[in-house]
PDB file of N, CA and C in Angstrom:
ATOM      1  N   UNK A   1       0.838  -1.182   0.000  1.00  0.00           N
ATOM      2  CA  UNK A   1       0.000   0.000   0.000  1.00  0.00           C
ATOM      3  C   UNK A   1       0.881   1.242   0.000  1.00  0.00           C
ATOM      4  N   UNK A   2       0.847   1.800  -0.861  1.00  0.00           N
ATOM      5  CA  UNK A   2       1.489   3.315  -1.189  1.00  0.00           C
ATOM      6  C   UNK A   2       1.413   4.100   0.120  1.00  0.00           C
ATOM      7  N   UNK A   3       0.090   4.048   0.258  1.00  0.00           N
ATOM      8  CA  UNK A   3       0.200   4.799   1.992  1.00  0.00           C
ATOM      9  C   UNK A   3       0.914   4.596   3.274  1.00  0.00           C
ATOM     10  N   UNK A   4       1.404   3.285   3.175  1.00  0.00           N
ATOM     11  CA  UNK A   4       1.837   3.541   4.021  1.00  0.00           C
ATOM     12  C   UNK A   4       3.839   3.616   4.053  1.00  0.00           C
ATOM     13  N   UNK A   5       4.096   3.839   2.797  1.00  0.00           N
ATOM     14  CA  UNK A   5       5.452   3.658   2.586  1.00  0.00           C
ATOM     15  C   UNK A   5       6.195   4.888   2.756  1.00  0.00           C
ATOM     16  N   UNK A   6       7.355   4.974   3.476  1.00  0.00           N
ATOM     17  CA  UNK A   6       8.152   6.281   3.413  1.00  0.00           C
ATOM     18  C   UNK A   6       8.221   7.381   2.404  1.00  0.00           C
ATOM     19  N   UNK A   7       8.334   7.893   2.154  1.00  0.00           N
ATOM     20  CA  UNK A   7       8.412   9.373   1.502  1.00  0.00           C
ATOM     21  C   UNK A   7       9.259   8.789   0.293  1.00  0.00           C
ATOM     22  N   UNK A   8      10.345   8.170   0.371  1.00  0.00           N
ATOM     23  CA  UNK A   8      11.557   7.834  -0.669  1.00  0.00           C
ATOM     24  C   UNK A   8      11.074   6.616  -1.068  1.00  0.00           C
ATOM     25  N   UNK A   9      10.498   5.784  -0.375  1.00  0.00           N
ATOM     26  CA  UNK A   9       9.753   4.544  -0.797  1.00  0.00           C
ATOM     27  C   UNK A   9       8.401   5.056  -2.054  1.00  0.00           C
ATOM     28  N   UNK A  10       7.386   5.631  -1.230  1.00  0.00           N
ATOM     29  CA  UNK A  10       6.449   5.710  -2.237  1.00  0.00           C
ATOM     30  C   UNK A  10       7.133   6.778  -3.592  1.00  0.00           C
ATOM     31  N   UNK A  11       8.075   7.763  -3.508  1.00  0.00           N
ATOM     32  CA  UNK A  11       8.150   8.744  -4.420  1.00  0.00           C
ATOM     33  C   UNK A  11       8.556   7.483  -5.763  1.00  0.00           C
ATOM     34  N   UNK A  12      10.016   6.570  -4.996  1.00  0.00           N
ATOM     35  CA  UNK A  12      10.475   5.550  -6.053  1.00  0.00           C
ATOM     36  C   UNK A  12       9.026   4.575  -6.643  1.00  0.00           C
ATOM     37  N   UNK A  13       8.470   3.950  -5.883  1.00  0.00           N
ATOM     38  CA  UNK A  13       7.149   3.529  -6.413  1.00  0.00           C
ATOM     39  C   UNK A  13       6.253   4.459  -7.262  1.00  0.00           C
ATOM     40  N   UNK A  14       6.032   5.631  -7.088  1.00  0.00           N
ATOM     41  CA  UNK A  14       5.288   6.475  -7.795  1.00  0.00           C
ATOM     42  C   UNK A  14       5.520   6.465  -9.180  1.00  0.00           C
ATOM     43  N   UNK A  15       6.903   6.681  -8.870  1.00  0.00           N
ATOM     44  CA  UNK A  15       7.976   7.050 -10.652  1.00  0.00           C
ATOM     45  C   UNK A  15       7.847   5.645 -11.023  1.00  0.00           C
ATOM     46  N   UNK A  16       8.096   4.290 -10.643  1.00  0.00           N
ATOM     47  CA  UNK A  16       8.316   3.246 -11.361  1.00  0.00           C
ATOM     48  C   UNK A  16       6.511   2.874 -12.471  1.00  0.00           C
ATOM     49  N   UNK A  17       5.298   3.119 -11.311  1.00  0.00           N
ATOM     50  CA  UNK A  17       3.997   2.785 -11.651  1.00  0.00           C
ATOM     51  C   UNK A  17       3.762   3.312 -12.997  1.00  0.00           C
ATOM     52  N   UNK A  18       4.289   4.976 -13.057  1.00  0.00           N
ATOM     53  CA  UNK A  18       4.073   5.525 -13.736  1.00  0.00           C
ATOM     54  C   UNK A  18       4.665   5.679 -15.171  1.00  0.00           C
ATOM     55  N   UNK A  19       5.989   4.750 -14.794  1.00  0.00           N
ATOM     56  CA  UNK A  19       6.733   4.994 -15.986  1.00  0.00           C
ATOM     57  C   UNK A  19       5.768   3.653 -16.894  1.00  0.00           C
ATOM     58  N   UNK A  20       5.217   3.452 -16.396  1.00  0.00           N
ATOM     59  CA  UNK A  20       4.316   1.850 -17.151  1.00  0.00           C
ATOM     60  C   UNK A  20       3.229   1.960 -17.514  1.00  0.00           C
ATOM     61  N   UNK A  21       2.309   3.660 -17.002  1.00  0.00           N
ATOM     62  CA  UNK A  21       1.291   3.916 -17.692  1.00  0.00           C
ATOM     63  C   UNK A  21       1.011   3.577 -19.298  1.00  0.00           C
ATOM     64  N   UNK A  22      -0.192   3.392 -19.632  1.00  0.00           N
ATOM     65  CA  UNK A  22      -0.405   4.079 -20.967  1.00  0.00           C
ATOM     66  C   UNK A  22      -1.796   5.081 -21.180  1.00  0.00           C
ATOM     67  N   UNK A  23      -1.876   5.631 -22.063  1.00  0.00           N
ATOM     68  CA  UNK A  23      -2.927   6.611 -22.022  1.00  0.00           C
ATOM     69  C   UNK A  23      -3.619   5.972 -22.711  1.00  0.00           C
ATOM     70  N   UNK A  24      -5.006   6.282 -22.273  1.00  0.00           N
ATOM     71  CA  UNK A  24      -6.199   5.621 -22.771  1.00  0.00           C
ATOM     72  C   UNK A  24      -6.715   4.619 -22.645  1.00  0.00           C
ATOM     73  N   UNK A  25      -5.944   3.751 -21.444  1.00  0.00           N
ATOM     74  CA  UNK A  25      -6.496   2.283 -21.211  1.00  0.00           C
ATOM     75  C   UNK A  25      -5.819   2.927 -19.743  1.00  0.00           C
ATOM     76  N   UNK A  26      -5.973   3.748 -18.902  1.00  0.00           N
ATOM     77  CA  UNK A  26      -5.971   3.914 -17.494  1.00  0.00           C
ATOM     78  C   UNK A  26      -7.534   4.694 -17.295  1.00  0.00           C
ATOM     79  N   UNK A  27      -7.876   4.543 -16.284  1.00  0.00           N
ATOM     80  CA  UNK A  27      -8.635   5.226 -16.010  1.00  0.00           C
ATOM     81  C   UNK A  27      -8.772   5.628 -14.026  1.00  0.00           C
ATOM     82  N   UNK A  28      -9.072   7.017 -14.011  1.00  0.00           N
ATOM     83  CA  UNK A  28      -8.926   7.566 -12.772  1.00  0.00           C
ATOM     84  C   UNK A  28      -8.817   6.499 -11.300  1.00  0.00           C
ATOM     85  N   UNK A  29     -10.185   5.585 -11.796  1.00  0.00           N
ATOM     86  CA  UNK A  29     -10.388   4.364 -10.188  1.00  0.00           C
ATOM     87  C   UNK A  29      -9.198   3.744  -9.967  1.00  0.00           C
ATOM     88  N   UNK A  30      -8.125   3.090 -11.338  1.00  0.00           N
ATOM     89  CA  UNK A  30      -7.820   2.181 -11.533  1.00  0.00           C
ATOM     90  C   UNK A  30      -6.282   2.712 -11.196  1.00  0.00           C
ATOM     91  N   UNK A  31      -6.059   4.383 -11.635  1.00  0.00           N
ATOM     92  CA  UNK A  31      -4.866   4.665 -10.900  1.00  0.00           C
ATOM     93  C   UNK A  31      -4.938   4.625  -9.243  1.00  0.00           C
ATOM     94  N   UNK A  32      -5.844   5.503  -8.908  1.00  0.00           N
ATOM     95  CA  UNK A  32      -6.050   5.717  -7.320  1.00  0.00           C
ATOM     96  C   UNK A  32      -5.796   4.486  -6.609  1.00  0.00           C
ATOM     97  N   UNK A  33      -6.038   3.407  -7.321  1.00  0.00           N
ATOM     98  CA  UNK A  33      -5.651   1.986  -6.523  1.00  0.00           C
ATOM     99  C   UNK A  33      -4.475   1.773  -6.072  1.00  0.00           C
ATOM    100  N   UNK A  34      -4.070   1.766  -7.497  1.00  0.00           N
ATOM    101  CA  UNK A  34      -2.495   1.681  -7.661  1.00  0.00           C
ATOM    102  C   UNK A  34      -1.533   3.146  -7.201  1.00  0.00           C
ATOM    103  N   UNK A  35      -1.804   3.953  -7.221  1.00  0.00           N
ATOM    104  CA  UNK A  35      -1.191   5.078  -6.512  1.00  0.00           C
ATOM    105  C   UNK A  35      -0.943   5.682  -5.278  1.00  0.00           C
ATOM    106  N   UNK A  36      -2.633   5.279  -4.802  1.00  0.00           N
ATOM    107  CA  UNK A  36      -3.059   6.293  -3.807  1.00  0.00           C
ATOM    108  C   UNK A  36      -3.652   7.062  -4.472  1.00  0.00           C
ATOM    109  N   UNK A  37      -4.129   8.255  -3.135  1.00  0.00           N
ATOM    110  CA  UNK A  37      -4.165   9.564  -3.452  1.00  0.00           C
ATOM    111  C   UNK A  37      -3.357  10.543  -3.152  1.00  0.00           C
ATOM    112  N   UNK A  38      -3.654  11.230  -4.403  1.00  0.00           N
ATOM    113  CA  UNK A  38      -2.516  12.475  -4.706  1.00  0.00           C
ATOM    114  C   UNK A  38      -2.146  13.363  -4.120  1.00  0.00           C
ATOM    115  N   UNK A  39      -0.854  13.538  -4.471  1.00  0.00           N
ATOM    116  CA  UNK A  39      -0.089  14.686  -3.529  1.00  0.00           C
ATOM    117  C   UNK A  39      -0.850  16.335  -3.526  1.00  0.00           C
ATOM    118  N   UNK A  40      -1.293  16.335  -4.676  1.00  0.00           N
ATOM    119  CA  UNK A  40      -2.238  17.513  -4.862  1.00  0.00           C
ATOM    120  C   UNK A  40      -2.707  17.046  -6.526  1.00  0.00           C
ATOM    121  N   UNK A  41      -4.091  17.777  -6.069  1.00  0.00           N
ATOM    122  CA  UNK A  41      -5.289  17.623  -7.238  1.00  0.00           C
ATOM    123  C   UNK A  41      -5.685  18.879  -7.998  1.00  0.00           C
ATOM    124  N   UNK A  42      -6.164  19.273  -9.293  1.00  0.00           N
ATOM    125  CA  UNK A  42      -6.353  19.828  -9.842  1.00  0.00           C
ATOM    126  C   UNK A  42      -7.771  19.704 -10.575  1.00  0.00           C
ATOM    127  N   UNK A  43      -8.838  20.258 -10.466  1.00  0.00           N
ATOM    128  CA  UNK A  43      -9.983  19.931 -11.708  1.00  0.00           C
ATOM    129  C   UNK A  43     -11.125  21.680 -12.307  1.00  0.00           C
ATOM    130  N   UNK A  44     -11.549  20.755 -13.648  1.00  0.00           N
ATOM    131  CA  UNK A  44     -12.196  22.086 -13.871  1.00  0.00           C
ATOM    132  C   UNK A  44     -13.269  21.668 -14.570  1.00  0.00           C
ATOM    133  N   UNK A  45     -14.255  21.909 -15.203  1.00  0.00           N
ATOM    134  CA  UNK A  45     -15.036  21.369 -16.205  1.00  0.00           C
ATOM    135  C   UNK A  45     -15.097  22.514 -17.294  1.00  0.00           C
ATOM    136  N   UNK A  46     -15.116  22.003 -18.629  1.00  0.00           N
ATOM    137  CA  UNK A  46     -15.718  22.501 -20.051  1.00  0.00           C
ATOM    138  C   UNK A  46     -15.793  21.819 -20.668  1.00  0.00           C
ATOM    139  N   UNK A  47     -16.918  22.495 -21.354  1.00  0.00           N
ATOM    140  CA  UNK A  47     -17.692  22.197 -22.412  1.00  0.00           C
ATOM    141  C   UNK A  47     -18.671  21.033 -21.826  1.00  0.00           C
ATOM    142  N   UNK A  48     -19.053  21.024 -20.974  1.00  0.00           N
ATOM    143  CA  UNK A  48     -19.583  19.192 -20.227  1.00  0.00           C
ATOM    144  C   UNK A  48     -18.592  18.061 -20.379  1.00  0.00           C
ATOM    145  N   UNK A  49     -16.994  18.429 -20.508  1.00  0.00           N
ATOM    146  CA  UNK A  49     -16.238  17.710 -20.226  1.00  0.00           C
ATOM    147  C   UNK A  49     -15.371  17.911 -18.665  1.00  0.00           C
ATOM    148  N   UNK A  50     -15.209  17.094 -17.807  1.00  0.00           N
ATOM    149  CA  UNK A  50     -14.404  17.260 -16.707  1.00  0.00           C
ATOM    150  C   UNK A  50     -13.089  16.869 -16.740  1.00  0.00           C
ATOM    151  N   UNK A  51     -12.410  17.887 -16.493  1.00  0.00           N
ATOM    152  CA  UNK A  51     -11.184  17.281 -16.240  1.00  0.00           C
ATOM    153  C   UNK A  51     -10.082  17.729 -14.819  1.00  0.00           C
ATOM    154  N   UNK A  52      -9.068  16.552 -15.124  1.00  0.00           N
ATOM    155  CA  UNK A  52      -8.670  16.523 -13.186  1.00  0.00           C
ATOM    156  C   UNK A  52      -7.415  16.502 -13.737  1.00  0.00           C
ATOM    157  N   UNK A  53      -6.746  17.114 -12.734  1.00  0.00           N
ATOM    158  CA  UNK A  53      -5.076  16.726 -12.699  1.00  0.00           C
ATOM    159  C   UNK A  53      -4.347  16.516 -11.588  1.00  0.00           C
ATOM    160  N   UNK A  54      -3.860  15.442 -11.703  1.00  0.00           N
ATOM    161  CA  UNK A  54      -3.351  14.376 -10.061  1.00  0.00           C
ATOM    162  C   UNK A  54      -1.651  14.891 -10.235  1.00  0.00           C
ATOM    163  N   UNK A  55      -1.344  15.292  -9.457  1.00  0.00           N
ATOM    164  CA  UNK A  55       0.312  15.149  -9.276  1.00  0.00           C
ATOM    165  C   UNK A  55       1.007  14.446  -8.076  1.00  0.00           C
ATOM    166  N   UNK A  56       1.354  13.653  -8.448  1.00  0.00           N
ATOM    167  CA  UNK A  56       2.219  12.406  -7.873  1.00  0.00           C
ATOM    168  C   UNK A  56       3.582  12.669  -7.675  1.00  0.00           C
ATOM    169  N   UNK A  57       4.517  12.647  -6.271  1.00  0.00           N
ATOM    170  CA  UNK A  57       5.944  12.619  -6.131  1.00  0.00           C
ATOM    171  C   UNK A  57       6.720  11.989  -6.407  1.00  0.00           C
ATOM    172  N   UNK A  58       7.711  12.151  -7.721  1.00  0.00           N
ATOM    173  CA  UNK A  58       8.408  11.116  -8.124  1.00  0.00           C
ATOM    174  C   UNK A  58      10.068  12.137  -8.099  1.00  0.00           C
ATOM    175  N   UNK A  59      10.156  13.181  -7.446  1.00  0.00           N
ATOM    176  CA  UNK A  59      11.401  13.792  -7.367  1.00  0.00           C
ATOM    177  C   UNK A  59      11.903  14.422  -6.457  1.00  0.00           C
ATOM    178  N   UNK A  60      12.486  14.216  -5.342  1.00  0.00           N
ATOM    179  CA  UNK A  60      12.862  15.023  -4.377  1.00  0.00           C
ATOM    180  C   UNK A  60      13.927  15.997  -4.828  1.00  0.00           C
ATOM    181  N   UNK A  61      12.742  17.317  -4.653  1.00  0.00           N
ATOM    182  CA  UNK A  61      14.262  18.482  -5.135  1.00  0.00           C
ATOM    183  C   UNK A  61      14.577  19.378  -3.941  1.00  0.00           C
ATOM    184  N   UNK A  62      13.444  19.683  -2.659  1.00  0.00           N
ATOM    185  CA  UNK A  62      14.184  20.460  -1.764  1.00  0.00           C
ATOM    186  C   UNK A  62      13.594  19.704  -0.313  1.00  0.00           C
ATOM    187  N   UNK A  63      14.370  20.027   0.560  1.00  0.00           N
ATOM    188  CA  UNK A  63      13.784  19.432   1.849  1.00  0.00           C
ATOM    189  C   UNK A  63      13.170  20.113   3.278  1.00  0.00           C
ATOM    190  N   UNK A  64      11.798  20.622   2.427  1.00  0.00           N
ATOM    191  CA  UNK A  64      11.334  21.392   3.527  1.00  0.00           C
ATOM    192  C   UNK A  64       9.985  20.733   3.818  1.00  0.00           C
ATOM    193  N   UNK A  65       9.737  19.602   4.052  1.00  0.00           N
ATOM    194  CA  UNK A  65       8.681  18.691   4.643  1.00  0.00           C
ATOM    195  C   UNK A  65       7.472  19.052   3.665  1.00  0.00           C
ATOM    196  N   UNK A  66       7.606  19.595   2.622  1.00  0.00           N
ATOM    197  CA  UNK A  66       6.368  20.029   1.470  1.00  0.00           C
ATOM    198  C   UNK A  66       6.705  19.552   0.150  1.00  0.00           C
ATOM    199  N   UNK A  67       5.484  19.197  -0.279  1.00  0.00           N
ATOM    200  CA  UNK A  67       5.721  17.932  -1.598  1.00  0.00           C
ATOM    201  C   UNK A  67       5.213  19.484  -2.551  1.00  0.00           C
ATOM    202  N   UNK A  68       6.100  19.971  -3.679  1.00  0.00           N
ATOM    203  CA  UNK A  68       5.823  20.849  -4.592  1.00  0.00           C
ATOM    204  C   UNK A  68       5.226  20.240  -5.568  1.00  0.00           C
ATOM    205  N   UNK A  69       4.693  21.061  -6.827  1.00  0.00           N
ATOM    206  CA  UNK A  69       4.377  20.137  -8.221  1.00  0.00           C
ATOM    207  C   UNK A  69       5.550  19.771  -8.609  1.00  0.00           C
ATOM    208  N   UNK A  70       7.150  20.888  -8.856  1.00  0.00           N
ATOM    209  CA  UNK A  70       7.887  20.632  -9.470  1.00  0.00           C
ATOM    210  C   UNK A  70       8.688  19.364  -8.893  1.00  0.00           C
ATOM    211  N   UNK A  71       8.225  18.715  -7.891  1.00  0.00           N
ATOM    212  CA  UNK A  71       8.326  17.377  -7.129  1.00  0.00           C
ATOM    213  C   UNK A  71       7.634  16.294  -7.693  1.00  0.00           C
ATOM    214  N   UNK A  72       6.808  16.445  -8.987  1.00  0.00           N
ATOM    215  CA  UNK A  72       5.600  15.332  -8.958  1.00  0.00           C
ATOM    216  C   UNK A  72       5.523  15.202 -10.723  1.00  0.00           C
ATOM    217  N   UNK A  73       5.637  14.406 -10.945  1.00  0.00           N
ATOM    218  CA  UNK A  73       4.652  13.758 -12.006  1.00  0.00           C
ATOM    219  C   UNK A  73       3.004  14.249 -12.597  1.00  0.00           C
ATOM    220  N   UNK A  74       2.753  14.675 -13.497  1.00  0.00           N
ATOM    221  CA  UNK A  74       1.263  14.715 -13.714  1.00  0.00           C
ATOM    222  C   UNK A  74       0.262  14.092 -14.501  1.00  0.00           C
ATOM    223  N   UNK A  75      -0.663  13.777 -14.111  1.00  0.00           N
ATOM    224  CA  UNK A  75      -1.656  12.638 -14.542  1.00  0.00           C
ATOM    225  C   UNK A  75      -2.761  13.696 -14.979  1.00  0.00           C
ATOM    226  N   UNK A  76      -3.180  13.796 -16.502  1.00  0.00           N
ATOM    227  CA  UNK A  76      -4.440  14.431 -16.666  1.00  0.00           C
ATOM    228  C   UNK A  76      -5.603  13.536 -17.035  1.00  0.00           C
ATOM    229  N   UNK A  77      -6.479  13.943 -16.668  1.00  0.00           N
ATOM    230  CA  UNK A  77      -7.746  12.594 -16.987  1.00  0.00           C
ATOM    231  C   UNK A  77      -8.729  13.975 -17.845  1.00  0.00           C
ATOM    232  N   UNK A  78      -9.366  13.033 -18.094  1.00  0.00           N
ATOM    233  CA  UNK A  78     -10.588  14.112 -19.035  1.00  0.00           C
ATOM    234  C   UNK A  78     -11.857  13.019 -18.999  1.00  0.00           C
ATOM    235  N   UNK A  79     -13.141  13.436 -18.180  1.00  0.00           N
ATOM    236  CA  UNK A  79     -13.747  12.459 -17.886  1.00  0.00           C
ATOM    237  C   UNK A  79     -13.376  10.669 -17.004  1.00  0.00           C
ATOM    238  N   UNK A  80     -12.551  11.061 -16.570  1.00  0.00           N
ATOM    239  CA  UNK A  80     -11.665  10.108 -15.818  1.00  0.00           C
ATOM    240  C   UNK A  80     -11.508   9.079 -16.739  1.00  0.00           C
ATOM    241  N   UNK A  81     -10.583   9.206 -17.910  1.00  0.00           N
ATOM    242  CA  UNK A  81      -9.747   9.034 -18.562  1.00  0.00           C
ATOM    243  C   UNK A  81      -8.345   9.086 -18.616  1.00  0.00           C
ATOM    244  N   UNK A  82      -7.539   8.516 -18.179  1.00  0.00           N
ATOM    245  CA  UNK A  82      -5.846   9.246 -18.698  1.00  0.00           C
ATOM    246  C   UNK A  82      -5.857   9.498 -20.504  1.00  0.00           C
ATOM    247  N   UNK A  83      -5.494  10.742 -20.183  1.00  0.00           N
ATOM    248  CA  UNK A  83      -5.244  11.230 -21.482  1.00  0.00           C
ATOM    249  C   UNK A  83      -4.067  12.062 -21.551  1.00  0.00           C
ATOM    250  N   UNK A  84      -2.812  12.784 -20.300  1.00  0.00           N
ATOM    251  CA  UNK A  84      -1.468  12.843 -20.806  1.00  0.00           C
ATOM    252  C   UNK A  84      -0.736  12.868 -19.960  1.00  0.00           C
ATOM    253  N   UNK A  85       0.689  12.536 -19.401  1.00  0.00           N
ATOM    254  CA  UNK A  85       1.218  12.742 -18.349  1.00  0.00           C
ATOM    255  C   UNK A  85       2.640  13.426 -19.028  1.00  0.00           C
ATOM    256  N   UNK A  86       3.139  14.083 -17.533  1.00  0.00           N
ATOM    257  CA  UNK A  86       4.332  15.020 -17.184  1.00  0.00           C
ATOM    258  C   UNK A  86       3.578  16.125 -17.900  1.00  0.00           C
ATOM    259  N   UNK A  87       4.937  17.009 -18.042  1.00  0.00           N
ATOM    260  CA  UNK A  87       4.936  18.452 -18.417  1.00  0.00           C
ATOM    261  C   UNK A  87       3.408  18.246 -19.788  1.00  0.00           C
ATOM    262  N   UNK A  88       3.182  17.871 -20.771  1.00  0.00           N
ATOM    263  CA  UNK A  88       2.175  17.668 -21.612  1.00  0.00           C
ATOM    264  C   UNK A  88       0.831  17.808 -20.642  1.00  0.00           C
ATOM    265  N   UNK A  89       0.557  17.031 -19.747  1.00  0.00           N
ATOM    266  CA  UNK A  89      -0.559  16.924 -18.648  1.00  0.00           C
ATOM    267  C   UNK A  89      -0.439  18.533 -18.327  1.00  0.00           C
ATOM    268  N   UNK A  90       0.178  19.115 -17.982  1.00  0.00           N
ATOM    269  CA  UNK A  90       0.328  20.464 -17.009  1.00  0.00           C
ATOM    270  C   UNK A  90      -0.305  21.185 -18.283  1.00  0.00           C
ATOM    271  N   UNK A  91       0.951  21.372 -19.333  1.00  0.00           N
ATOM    272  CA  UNK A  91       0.737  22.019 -20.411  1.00  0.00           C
ATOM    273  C   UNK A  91      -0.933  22.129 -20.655  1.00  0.00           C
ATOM    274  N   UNK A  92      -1.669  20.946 -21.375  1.00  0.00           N
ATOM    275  CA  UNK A  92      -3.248  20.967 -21.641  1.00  0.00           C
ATOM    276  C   UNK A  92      -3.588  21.744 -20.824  1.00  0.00           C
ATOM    277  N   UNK A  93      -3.501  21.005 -19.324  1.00  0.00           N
ATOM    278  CA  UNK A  93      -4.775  21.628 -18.172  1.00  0.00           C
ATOM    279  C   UNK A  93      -4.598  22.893 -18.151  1.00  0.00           C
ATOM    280  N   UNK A  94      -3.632  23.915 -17.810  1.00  0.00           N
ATOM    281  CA  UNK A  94      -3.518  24.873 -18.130  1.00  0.00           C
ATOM    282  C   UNK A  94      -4.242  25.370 -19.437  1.00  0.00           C
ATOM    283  N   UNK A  95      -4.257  25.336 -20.295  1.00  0.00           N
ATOM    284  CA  UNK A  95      -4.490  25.186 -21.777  1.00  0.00           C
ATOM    285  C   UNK A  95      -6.466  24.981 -21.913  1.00  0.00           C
ATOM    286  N   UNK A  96      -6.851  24.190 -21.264  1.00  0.00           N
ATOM    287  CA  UNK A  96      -8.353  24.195 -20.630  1.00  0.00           C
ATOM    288  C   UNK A  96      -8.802  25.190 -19.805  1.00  0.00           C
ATOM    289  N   UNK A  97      -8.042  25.459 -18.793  1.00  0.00           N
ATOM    290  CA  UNK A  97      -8.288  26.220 -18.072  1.00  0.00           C
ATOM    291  C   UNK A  97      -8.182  27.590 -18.464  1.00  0.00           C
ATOM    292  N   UNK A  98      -7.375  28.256 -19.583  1.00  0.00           N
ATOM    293  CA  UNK A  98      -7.157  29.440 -19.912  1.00  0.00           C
ATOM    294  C   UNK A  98      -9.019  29.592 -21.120  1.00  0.00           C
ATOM    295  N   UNK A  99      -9.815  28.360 -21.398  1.00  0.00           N
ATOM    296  CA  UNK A  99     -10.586  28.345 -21.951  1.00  0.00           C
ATOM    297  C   UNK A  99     -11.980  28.997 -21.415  1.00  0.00           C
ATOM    298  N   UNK A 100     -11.807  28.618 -20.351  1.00  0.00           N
ATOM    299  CA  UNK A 100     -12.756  28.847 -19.571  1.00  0.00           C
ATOM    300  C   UNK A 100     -13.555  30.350 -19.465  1.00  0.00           C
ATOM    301  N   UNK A 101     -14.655  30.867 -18.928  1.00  0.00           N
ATOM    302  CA  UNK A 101     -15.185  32.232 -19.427  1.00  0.00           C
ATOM    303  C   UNK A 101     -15.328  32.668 -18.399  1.00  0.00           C
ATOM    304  N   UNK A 102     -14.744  34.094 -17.922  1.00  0.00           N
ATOM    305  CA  UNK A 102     -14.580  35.041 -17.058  1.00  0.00           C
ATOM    306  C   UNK A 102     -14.957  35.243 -16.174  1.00  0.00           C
ATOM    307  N   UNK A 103     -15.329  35.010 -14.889  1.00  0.00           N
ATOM    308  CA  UNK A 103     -15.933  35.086 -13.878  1.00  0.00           C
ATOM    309  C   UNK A 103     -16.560  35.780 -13.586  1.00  0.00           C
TER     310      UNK A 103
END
């Protein structure tokens, strides 16, 4: 269980799970199993599409007891779908989110 593994334990597990993804045959339940839950979450909806973005720790870069993004891996789902990970995942959601209409 991811949860309950050290910080350097789960980050190395995180990075290995992930390096084995594929897109489009993951779907949101089926990571959370295998992952856990995320270091931090992201979601938005358009168009009546939802989408989420999970970031997962797969890099220790500073040591101040706080898991950053630039610490994590990213998982974008679209309808709880995987549809892109790392920098590409960030890239879209951002990219959705700049879609969105003015508050």
């Amino acid at each position: 269980n991811p949860e309950n593994m050290s910080w350097g334990e789960r980050q190395a597990y995180n990075k290995q799970v992930i390096n084995k993804l594929e897109l489009n045959d993951n779907r949101i339940d089926t990571i959370l199993k295998k992952l856990g839950s995320p270091d931090i979450t992201e979601a938005t909806k358009l168009n009546n599409d939802n989408y989420q973005v999970m970031f997962y720790r797969t890099q220790h870069v500073k040591s101040d007891g706080l898991t950053s993004k630039d610490e994590c891996t990213a998982l974008l789902f679209k309808n709880s779908e995987l549809i892109a990970i790392g920098e590409t995942a960030i890239d879209r959601f951002q990219n959705f989110v700049k879609q969105l209409p003015a508050s």
